[in-house]
Protein backbone atom coordinates (compact mmCIF):
# COMPACT_ATOMS: atom_id res chain seq x y z
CA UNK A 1 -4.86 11.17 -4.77
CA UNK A 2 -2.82 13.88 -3.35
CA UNK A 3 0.17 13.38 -0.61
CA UNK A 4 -2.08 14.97 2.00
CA UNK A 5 -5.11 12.83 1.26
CA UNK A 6 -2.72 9.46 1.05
CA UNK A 7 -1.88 9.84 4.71
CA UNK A 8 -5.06 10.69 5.88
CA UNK A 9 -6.31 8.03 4.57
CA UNK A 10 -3.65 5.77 5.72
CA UNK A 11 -3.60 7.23 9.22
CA UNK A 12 -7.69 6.79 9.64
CA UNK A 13 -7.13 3.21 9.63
CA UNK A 14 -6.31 1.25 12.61
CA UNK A 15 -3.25 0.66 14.59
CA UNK A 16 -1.31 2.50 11.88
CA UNK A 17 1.95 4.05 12.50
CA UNK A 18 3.64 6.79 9.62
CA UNK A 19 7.20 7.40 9.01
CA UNK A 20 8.98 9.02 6.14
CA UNK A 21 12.10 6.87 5.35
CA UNK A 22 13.69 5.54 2.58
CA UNK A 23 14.59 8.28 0.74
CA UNK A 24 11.85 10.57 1.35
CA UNK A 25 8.99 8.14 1.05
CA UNK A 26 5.90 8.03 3.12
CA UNK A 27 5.97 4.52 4.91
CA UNK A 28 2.67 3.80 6.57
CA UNK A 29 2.90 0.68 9.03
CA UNK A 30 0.34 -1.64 10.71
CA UNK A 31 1.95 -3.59 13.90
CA UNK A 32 5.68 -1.99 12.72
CA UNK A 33 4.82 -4.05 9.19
CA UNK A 34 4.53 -1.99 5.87
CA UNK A 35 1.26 -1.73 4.00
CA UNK A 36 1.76 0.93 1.90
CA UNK A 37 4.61 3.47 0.29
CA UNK A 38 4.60 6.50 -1.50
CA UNK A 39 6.44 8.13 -2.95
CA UNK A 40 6.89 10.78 -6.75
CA UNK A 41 7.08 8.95 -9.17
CA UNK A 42 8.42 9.68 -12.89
CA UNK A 43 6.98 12.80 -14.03
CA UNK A 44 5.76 14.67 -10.05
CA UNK A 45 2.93 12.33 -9.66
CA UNK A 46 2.35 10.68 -6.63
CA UNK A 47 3.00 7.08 -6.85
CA UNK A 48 1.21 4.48 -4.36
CA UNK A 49 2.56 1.20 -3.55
CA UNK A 50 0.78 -1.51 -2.08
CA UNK A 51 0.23 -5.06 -1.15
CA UNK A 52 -2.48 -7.22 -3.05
CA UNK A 53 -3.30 -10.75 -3.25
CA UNK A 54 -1.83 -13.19 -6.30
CA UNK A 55 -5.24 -12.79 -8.30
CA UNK A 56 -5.03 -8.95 -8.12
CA UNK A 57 -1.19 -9.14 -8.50
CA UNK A 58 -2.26 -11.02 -11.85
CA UNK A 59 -4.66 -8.90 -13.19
CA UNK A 60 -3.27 -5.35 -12.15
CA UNK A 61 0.31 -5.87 -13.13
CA UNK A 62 -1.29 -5.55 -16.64
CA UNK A 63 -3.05 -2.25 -16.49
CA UNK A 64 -1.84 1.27 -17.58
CA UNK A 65 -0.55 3.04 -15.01
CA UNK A 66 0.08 0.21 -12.77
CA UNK A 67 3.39 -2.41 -12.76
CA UNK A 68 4.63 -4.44 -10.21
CA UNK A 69 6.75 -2.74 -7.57
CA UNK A 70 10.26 -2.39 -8.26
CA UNK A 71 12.51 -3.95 -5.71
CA UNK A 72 9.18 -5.72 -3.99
CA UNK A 73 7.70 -7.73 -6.88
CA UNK A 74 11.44 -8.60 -8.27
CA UNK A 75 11.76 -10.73 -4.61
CA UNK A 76 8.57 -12.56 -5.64
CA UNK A 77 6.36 -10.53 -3.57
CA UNK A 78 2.48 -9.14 -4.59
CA UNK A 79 3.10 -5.36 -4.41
CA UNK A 80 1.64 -3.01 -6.80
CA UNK A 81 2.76 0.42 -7.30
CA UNK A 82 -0.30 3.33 -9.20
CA UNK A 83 2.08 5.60 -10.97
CA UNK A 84 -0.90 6.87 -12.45
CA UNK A 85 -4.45 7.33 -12.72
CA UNK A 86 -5.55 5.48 -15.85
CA UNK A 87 -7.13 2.64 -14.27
CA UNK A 88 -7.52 3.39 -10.87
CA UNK A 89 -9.65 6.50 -9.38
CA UNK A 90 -8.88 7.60 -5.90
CA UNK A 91 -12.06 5.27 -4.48
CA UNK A 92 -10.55 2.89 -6.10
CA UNK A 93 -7.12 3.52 -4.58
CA UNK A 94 -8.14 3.56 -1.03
CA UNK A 95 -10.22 0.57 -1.42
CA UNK A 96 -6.64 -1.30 -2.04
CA UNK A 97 -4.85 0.39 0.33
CA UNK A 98 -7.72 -0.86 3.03
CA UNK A 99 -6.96 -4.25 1.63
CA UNK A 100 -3.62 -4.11 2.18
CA UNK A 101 -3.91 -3.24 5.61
CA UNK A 102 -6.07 -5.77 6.22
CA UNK A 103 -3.69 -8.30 4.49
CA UNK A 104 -0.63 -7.26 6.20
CA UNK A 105 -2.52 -7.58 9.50
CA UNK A 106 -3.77 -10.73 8.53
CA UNK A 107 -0.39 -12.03 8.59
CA UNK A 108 0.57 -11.13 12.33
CA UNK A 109 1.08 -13.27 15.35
CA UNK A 110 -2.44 -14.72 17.31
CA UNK A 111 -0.80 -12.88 20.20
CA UNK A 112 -0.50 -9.60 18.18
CA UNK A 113 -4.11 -9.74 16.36
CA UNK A 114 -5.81 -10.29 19.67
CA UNK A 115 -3.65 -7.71 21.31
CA UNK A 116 -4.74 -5.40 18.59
CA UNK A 117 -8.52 -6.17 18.46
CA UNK A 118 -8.39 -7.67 15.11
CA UNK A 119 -9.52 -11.04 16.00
């Protein structure tokens, strides 16, 4: 997944807000909460980081090209960061970045999910 096609994708889903911060990375926000970072990576790839559940947190910490996020994941958080493409196609990609959204969001006020339309 390209830089361009990250925030398009980001930006199509809803009640998102974008800002680059941190360096340089591109911070996409639901409700002013992150759901997804990116940034290079090691090498000029793009690397993606995202939230995921504990079950997906178990299971893709241990696949190539995945790892769990530095700084995030150290503070006992489920974040994932794709530094590469061997296990995870750009389908597959957006797929977790929709989940992430949609777990972030999850985790907002009554007041703010209502105000939002997501409840």
């Amino acid at each position: 997944m390209t830089l361009d096609d990250y925030n398009e994708f980001c930006g199509s889903l809803p009640h998102t807000t974008h800002v680059v911060q941190w360096g340089g990375a591109h911070v996409w926000k639901v409700a002013g909460k992150v759901f997804a970072i990116a940034g290079w990576s090691d090498g000029g790839t793009l690397g993606v980081t995202f939230k995921v559940s504990e079950v997906g947190f178990d299971i893709l910490r241990e696949q190539p090209g995945l790892r769990p996020a530095p700084y995030l994941a150290s503070r006992g958080m489920t974040w994932i960061q794709c530094v590469g493409d061997e296990s995870m196609d750009d389908a597959a990609l957006a797929d977790y970045l929709r989940e992430s959204h949609r777990l972030i969001a999850s985790k907002l006020s009554l007041k703010q999910r209502r105000m939002l339309g997501f409840d």
